[in-house]
PDB file of N, CA and C in Angstrom:
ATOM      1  N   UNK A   1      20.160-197.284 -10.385  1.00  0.00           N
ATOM      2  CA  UNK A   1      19.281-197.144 -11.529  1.00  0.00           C
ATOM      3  C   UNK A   1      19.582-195.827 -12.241  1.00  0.00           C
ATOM      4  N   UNK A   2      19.486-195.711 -13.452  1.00  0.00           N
ATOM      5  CA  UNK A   2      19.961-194.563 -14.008  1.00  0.00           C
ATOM      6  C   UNK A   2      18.627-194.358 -14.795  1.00  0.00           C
ATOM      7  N   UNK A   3      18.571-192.957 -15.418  1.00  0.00           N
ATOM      8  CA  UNK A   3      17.273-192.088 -15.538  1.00  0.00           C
ATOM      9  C   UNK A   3      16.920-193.064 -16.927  1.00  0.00           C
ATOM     10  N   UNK A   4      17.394-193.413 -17.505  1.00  0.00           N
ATOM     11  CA  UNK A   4      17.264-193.947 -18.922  1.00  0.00           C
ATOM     12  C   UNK A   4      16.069-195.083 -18.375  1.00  0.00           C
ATOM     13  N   UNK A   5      16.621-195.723 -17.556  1.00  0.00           N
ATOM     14  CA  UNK A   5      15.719-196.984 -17.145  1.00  0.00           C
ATOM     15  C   UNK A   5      14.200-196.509 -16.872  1.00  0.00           C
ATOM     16  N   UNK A   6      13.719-195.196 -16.738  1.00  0.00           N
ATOM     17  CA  UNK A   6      12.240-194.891 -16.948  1.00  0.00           C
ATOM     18  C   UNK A   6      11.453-195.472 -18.806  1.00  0.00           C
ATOM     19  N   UNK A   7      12.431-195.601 -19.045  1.00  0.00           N
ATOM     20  CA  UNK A   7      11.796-195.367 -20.733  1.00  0.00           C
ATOM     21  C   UNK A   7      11.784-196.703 -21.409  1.00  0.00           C
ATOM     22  N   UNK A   8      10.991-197.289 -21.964  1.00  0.00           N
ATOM     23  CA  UNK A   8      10.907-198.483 -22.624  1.00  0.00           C
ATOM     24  C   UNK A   8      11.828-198.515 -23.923  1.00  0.00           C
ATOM     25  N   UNK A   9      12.160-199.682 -23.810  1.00  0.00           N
ATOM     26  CA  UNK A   9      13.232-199.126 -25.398  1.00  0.00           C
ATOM     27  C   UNK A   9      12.733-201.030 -25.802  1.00  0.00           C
ATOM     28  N   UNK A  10      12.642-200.911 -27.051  1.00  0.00           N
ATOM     29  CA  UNK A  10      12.268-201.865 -28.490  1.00  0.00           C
ATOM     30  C   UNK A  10      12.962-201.837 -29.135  1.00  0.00           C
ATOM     31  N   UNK A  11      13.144-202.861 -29.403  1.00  0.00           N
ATOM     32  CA  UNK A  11      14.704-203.494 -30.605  1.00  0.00           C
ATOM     33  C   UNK A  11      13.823-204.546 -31.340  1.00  0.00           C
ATOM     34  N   UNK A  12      13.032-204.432 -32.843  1.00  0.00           N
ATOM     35  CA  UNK A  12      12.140-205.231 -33.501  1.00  0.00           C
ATOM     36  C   UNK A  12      13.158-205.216 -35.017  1.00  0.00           C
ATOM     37  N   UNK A  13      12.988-206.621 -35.579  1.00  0.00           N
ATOM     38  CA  UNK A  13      13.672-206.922 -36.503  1.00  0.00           C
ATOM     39  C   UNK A  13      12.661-205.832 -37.880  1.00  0.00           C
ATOM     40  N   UNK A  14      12.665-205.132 -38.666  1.00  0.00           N
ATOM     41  CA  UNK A  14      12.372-204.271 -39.683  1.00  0.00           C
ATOM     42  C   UNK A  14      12.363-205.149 -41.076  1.00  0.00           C
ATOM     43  N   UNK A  15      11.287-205.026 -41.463  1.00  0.00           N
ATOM     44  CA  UNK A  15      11.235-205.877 -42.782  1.00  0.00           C
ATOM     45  C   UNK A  15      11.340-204.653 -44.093  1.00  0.00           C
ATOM     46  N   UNK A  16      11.371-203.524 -43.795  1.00  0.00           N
ATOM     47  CA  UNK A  16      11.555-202.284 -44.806  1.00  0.00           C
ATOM     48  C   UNK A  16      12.896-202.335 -44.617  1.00  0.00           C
ATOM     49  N   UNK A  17      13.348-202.403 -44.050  1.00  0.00           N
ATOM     50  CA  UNK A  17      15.415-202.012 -43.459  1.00  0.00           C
ATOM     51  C   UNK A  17      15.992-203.220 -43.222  1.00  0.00           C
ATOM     52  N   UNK A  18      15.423-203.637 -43.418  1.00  0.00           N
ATOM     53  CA  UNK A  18      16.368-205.304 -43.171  1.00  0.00           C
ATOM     54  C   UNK A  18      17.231-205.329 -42.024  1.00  0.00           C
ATOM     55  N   UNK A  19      16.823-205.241 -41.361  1.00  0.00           N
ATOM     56  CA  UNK A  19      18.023-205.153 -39.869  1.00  0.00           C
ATOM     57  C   UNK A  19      17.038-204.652 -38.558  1.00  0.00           C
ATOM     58  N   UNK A  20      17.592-204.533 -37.827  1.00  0.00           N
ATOM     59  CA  UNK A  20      17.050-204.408 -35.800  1.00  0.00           C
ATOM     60  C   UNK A  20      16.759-202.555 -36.532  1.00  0.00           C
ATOM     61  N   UNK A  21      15.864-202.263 -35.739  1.00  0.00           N
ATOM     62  CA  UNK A  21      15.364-201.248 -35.550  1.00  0.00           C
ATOM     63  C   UNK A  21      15.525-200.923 -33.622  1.00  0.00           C
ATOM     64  N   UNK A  22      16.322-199.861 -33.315  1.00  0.00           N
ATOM     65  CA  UNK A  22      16.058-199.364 -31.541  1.00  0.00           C
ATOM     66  C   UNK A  22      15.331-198.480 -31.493  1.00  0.00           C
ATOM     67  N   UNK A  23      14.059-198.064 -30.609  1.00  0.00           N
ATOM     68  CA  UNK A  23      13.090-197.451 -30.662  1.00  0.00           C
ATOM     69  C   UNK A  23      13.183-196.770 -29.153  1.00  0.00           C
ATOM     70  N   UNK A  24      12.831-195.920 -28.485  1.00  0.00           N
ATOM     71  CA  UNK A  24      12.202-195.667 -27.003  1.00  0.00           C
ATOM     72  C   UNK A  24      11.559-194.590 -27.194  1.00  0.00           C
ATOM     73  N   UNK A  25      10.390-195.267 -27.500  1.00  0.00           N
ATOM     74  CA  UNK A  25       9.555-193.642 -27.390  1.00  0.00           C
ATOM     75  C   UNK A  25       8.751-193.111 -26.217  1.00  0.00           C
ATOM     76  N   UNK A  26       8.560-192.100 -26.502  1.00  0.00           N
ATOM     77  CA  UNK A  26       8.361-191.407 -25.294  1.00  0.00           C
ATOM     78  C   UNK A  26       9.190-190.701 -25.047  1.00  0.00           C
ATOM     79  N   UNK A  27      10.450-191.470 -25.318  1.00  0.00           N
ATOM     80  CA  UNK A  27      12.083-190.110 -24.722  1.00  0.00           C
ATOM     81  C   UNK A  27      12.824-189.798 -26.016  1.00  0.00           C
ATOM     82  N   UNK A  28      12.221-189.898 -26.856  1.00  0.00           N
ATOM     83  CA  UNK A  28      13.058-189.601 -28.147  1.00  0.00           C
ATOM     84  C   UNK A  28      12.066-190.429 -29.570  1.00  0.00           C
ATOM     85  N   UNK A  29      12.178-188.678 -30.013  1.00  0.00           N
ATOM     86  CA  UNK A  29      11.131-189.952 -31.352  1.00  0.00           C
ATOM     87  C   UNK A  29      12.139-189.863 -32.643  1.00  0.00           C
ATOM     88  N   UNK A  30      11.484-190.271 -33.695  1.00  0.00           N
ATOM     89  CA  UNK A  30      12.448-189.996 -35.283  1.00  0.00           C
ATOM     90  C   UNK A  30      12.278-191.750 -35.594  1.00  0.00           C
ATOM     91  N   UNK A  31      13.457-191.751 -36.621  1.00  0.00           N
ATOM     92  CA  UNK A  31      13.421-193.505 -36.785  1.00  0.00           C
ATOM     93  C   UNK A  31      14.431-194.636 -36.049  1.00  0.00           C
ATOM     94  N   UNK A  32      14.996-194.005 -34.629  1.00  0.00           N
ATOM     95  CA  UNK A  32      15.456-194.912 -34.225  1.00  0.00           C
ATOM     96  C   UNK A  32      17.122-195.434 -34.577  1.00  0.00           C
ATOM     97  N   UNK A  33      17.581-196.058 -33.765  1.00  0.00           N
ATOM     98  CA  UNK A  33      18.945-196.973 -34.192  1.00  0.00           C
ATOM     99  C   UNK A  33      18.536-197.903 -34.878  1.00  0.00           C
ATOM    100  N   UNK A  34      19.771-198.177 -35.652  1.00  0.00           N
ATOM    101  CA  UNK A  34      19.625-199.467 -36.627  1.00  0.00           C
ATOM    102  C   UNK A  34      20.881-200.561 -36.404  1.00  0.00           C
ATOM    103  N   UNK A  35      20.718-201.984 -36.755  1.00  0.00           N
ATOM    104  CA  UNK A  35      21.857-202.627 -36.314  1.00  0.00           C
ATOM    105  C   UNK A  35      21.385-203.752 -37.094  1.00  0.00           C
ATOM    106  N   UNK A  36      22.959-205.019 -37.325  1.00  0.00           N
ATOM    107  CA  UNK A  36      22.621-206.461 -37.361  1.00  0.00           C
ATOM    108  C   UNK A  36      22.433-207.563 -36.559  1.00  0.00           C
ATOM    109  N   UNK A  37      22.442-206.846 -35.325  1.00  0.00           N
ATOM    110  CA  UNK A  37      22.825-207.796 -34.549  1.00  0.00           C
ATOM    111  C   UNK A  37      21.831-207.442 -32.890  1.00  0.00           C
ATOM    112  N   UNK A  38      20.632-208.115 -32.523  1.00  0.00           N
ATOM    113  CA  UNK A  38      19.953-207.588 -31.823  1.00  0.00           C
ATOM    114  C   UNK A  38      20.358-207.125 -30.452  1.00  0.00           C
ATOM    115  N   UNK A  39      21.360-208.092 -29.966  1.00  0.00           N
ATOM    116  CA  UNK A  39      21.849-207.840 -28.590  1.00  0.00           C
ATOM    117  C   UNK A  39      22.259-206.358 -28.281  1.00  0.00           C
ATOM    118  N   UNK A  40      23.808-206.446 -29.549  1.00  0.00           N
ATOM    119  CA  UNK A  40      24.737-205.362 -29.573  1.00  0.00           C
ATOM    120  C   UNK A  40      23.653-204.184 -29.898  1.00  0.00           C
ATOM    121  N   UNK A  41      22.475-204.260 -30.421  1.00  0.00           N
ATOM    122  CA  UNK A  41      21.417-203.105 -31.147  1.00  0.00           C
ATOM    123  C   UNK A  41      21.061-202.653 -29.701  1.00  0.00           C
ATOM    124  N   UNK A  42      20.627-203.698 -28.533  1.00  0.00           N
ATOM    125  CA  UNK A  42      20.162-203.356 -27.381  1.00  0.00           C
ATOM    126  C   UNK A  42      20.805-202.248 -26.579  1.00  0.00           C
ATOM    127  N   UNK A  43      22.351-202.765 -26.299  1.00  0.00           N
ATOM    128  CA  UNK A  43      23.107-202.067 -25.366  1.00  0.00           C
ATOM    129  C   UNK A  43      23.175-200.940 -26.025  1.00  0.00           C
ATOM    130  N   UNK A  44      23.366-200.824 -27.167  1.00  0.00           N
ATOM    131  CA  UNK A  44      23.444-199.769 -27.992  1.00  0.00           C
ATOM    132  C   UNK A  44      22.513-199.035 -27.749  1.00  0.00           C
ATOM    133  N   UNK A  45      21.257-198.968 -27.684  1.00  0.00           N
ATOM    134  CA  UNK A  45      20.374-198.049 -27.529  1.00  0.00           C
ATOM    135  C   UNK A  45      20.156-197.840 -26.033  1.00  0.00           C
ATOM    136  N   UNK A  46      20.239-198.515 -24.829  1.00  0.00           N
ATOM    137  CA  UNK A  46      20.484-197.820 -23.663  1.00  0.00           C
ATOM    138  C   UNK A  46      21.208-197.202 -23.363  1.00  0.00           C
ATOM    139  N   UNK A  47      22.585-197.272 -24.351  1.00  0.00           N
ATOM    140  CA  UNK A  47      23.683-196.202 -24.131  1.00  0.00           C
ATOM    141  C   UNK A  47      23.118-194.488 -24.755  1.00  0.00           C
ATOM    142  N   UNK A  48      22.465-194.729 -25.899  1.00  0.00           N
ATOM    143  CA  UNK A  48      22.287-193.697 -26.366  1.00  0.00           C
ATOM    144  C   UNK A  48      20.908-193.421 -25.949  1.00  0.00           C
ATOM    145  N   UNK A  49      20.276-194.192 -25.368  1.00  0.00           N
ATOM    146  CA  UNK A  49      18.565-192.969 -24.474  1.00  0.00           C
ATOM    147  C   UNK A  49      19.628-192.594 -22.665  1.00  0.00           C
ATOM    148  N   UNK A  50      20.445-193.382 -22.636  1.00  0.00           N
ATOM    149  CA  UNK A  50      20.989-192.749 -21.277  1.00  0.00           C
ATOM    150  C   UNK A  50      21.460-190.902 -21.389  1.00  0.00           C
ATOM    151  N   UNK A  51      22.413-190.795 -22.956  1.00  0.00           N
ATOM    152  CA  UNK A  51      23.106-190.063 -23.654  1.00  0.00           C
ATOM    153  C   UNK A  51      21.791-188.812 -23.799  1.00  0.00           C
ATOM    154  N   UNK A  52      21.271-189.212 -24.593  1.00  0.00           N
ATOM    155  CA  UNK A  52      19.573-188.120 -24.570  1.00  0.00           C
ATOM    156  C   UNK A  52      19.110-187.645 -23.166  1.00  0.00           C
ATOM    157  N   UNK A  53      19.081-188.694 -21.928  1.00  0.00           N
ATOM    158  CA  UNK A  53      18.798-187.932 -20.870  1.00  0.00           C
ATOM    159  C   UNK A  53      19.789-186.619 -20.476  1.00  0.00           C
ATOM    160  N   UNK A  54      21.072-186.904 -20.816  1.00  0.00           N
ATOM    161  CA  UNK A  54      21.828-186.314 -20.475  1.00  0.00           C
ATOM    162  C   UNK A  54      21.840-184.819 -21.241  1.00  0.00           C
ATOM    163  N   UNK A  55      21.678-184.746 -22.361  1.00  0.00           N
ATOM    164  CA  UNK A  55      21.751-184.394 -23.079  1.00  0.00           C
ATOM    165  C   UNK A  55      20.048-183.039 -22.728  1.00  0.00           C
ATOM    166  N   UNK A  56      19.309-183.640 -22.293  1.00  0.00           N
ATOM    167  CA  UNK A  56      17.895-183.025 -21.827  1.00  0.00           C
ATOM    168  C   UNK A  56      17.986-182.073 -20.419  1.00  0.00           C
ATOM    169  N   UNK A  57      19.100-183.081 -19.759  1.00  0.00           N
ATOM    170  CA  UNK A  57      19.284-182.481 -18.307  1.00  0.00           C
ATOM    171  C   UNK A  57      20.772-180.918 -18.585  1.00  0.00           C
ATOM    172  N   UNK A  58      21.763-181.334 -19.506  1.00  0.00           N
ATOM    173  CA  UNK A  58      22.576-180.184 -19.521  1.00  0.00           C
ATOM    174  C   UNK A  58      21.415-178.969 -20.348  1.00  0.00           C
ATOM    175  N   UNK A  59      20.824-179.108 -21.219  1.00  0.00           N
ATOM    176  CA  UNK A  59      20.079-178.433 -21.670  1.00  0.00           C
ATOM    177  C   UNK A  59      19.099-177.433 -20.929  1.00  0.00           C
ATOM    178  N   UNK A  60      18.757-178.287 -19.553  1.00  0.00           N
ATOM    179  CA  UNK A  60      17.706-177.351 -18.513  1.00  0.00           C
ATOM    180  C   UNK A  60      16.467-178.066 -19.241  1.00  0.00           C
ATOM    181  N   UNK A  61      16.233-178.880 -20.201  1.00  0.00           N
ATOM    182  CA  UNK A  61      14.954-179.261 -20.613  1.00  0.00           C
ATOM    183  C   UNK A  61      14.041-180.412 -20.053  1.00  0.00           C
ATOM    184  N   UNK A  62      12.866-180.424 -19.460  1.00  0.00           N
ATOM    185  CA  UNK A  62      12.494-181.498 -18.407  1.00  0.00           C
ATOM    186  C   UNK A  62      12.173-182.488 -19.478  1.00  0.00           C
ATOM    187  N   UNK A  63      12.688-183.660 -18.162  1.00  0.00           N
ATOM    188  CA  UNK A  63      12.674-184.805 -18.965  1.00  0.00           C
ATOM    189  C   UNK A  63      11.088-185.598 -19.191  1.00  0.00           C
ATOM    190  N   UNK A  64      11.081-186.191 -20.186  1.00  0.00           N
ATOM    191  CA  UNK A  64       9.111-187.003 -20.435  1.00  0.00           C
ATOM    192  C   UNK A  64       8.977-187.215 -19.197  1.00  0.00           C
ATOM    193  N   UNK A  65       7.443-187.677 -19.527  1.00  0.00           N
ATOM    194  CA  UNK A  65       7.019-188.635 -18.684  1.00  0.00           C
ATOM    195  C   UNK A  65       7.406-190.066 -18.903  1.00  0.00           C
ATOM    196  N   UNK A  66       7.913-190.814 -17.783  1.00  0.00           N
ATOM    197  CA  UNK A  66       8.424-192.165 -17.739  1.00  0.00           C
ATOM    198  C   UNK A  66       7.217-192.998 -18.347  1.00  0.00           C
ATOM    199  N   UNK A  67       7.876-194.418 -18.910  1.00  0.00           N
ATOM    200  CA  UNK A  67       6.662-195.387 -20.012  1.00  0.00           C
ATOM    201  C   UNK A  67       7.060-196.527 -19.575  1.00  0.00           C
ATOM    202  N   UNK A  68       7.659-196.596 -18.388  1.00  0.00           N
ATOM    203  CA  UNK A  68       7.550-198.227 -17.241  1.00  0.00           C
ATOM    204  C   UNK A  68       7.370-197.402 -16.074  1.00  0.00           C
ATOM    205  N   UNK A  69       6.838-198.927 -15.628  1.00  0.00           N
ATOM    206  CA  UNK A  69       6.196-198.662 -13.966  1.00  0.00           C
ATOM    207  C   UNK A  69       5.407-197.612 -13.995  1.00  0.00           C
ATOM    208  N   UNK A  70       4.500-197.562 -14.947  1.00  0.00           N
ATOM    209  CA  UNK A  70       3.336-196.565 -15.267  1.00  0.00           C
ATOM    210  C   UNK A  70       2.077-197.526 -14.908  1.00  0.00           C
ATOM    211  N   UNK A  71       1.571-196.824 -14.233  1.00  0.00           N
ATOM    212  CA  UNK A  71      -0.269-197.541 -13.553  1.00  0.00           C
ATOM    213  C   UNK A  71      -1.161-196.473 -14.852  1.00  0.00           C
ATOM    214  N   UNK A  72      -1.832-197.730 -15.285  1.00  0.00           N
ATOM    215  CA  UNK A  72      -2.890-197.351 -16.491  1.00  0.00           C
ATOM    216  C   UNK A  72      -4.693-197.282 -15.493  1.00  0.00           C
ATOM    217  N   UNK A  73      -5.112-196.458 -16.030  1.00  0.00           N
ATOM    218  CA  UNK A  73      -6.577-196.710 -15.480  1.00  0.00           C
ATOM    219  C   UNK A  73      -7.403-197.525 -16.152  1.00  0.00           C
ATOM    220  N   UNK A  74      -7.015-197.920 -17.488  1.00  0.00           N
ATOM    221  CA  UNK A  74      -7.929-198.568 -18.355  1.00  0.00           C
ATOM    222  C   UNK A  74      -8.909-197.686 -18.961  1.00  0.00           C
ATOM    223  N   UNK A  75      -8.855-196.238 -18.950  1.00  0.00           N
ATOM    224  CA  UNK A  75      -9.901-195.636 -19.636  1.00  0.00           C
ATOM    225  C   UNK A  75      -8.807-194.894 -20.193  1.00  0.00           C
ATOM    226  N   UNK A  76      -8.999-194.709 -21.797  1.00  0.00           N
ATOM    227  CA  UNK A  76      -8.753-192.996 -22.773  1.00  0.00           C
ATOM    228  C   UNK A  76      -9.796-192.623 -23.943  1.00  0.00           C
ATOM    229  N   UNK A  77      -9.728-191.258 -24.288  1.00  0.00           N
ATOM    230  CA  UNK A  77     -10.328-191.203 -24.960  1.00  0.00           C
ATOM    231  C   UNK A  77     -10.358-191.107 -26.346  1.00  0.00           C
ATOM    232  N   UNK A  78     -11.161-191.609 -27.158  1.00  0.00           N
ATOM    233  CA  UNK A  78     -11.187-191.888 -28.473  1.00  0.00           C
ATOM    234  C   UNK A  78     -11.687-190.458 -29.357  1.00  0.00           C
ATOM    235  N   UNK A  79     -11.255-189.759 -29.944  1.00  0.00           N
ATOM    236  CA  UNK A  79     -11.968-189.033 -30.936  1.00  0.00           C
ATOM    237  C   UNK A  79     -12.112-189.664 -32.292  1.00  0.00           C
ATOM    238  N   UNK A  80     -13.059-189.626 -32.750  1.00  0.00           N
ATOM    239  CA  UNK A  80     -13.413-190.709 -34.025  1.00  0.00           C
ATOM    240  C   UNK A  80     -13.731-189.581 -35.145  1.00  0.00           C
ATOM    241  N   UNK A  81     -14.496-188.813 -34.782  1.00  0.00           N
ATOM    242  CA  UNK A  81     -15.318-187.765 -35.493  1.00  0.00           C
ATOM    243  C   UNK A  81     -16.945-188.246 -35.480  1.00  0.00           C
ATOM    244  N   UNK A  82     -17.846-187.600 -36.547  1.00  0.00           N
ATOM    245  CA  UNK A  82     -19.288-187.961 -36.445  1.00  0.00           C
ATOM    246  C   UNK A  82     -19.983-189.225 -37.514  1.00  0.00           C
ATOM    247  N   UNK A  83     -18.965-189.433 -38.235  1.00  0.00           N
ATOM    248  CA  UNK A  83     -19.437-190.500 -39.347  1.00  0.00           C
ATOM    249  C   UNK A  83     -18.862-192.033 -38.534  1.00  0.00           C
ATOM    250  N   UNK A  84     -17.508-191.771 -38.337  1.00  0.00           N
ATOM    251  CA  UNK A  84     -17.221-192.925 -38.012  1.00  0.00           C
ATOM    252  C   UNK A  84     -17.759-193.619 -36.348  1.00  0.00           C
ATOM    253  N   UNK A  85     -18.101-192.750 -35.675  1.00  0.00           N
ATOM    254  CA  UNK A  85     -18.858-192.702 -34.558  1.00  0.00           C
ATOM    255  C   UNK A  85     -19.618-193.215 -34.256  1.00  0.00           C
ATOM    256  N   UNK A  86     -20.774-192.603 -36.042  1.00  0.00           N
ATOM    257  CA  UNK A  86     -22.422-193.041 -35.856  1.00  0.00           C
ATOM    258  C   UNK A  86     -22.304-194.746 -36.365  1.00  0.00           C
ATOM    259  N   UNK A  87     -21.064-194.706 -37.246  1.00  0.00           N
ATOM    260  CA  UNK A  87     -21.092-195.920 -38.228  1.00  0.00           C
ATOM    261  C   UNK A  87     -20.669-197.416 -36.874  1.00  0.00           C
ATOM    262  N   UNK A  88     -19.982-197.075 -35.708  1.00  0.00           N
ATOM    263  CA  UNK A  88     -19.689-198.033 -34.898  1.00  0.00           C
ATOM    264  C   UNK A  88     -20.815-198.229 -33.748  1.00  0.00           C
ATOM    265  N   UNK A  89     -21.699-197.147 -33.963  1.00  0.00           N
ATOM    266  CA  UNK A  89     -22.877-196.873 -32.867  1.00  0.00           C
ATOM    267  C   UNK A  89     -23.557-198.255 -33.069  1.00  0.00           C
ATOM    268  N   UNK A  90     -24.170-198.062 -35.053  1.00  0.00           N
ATOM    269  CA  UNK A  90     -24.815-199.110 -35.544  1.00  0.00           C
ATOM    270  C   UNK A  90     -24.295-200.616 -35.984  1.00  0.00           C
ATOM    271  N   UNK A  91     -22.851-200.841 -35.967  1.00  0.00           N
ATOM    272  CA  UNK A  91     -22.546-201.861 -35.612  1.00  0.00           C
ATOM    273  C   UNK A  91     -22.664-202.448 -34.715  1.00  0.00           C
ATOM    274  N   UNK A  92     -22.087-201.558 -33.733  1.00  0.00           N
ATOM    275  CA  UNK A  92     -22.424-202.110 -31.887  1.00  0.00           C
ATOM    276  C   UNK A  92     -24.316-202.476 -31.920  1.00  0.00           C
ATOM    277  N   UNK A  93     -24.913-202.099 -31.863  1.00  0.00           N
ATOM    278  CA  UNK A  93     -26.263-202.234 -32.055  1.00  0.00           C
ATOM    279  C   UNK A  93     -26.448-203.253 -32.515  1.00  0.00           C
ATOM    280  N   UNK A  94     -26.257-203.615 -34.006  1.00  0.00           N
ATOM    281  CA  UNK A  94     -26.321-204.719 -35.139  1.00  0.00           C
ATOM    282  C   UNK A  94     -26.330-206.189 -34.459  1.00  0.00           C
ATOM    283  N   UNK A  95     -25.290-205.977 -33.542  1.00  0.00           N
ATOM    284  CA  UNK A  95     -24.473-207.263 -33.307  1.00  0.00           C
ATOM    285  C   UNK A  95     -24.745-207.618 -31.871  1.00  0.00           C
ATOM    286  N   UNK A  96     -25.693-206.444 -31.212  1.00  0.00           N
ATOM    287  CA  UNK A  96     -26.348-206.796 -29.985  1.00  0.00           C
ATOM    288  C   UNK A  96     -25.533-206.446 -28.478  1.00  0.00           C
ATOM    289  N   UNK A  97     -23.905-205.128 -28.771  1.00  0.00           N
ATOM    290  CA  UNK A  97     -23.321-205.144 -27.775  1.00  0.00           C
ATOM    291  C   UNK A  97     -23.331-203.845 -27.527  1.00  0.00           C
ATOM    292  N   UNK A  98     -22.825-203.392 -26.269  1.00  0.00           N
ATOM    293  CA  UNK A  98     -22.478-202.239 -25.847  1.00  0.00           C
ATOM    294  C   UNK A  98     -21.665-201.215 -26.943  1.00  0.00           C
ATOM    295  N   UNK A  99     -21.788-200.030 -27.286  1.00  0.00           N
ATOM    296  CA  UNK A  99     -20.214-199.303 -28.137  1.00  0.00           C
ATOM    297  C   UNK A  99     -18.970-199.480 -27.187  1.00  0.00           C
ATOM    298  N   UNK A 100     -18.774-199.642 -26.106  1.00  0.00           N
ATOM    299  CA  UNK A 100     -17.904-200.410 -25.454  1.00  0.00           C
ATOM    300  C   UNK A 100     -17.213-201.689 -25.717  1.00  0.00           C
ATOM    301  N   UNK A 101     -17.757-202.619 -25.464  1.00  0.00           N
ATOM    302  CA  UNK A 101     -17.620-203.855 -26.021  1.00  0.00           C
ATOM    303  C   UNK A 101     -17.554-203.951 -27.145  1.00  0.00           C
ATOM    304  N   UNK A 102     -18.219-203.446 -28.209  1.00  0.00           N
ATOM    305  CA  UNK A 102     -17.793-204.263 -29.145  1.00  0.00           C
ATOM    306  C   UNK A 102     -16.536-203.302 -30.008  1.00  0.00           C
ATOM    307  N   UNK A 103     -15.966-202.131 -29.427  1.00  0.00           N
ATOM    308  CA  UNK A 103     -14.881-201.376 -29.976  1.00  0.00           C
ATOM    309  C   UNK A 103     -13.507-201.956 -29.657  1.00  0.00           C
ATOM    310  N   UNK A 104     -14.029-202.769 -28.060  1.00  0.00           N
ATOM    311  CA  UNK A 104     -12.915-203.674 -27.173  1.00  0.00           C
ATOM    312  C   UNK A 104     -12.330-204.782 -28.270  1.00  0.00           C
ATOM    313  N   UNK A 105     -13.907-205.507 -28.325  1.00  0.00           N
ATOM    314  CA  UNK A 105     -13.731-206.502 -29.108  1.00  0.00           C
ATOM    315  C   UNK A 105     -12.902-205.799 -30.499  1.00  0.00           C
ATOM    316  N   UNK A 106     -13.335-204.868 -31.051  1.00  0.00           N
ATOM    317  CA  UNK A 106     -12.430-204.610 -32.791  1.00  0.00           C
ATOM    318  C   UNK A 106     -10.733-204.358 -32.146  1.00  0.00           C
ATOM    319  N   UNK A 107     -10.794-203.944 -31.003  1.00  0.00           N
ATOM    320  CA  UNK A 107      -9.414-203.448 -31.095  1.00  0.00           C
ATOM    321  C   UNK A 107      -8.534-204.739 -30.310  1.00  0.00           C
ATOM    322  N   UNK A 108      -8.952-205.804 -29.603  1.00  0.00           N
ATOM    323  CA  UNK A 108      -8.205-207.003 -29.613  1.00  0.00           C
ATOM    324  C   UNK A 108      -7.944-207.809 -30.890  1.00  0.00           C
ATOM    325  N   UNK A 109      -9.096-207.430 -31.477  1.00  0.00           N
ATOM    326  CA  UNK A 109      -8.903-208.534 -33.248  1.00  0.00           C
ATOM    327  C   UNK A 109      -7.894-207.884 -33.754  1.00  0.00           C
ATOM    328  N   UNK A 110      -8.202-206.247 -33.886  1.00  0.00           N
ATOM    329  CA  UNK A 110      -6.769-205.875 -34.337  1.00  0.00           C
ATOM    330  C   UNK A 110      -5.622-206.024 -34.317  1.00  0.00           C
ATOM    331  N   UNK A 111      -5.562-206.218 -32.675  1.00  0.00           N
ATOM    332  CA  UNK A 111      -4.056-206.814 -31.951  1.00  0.00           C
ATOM    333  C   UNK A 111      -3.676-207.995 -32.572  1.00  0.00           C
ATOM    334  N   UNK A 112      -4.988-208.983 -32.881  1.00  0.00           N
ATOM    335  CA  UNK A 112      -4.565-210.049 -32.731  1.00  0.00           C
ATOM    336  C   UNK A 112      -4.589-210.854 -31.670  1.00  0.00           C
ATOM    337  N   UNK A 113      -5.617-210.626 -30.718  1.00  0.00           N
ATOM    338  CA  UNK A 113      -5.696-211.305 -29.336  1.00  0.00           C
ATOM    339  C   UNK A 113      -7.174-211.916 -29.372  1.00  0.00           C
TER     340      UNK A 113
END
């Protein structure tokens, strides 16, 4: 296994760029590789987040935190501020649910789930 394999890497077709977009964030941000061709976009970008590790380790610079085989707790925290806060307090209320639940609920609709 090589160090690269900690890091999630995304290859999504781009409707602004017309072409594959390579992404791994967490170990490298900016806008990514670009390509026509999704496969060749793939290998392509494990070659070059392998290249960045390397590149982190001659440097002396520690490498991220890994974004696979990561255990989530299911809790983070939200800063909203005080308007938008109070404004989801009284929705949640409105609609008869927890501010829990029903923030769950807005942020699966969001997804799309």
């Amino acid at each position: 296994m090589k160090k690269s394999d900690n890091y999630l890497k995304i290859v999504e077709w781009s409707e602004e760029h017309q072409c594959y977009v390579g992404t791994c964030p967490g170990l490298f941000s900016g806008g990514g590789i670009y390509g026509d061709d999704e496969a060749a976009l793939y290998r392509d970008l494990c070659k070059y987040a392998q290249e960045w590790v390397d590149i982190l380790e001659r440097d002396g610079v520690p490498l991220p935190e890994p974004t696979v085989r990561r255990e989530y707790s299911g809790k983070f925290l939200l800063r909203t501020g005080p308007e938008l806060h109070k404004e989801l307090v009284a929705r949640s209320l409105h609609r008869g649910m927890s501010l829990n639940t029903f923030c769950l609920e807005m942020i699966r609709k969001g997804l799309g789930k």
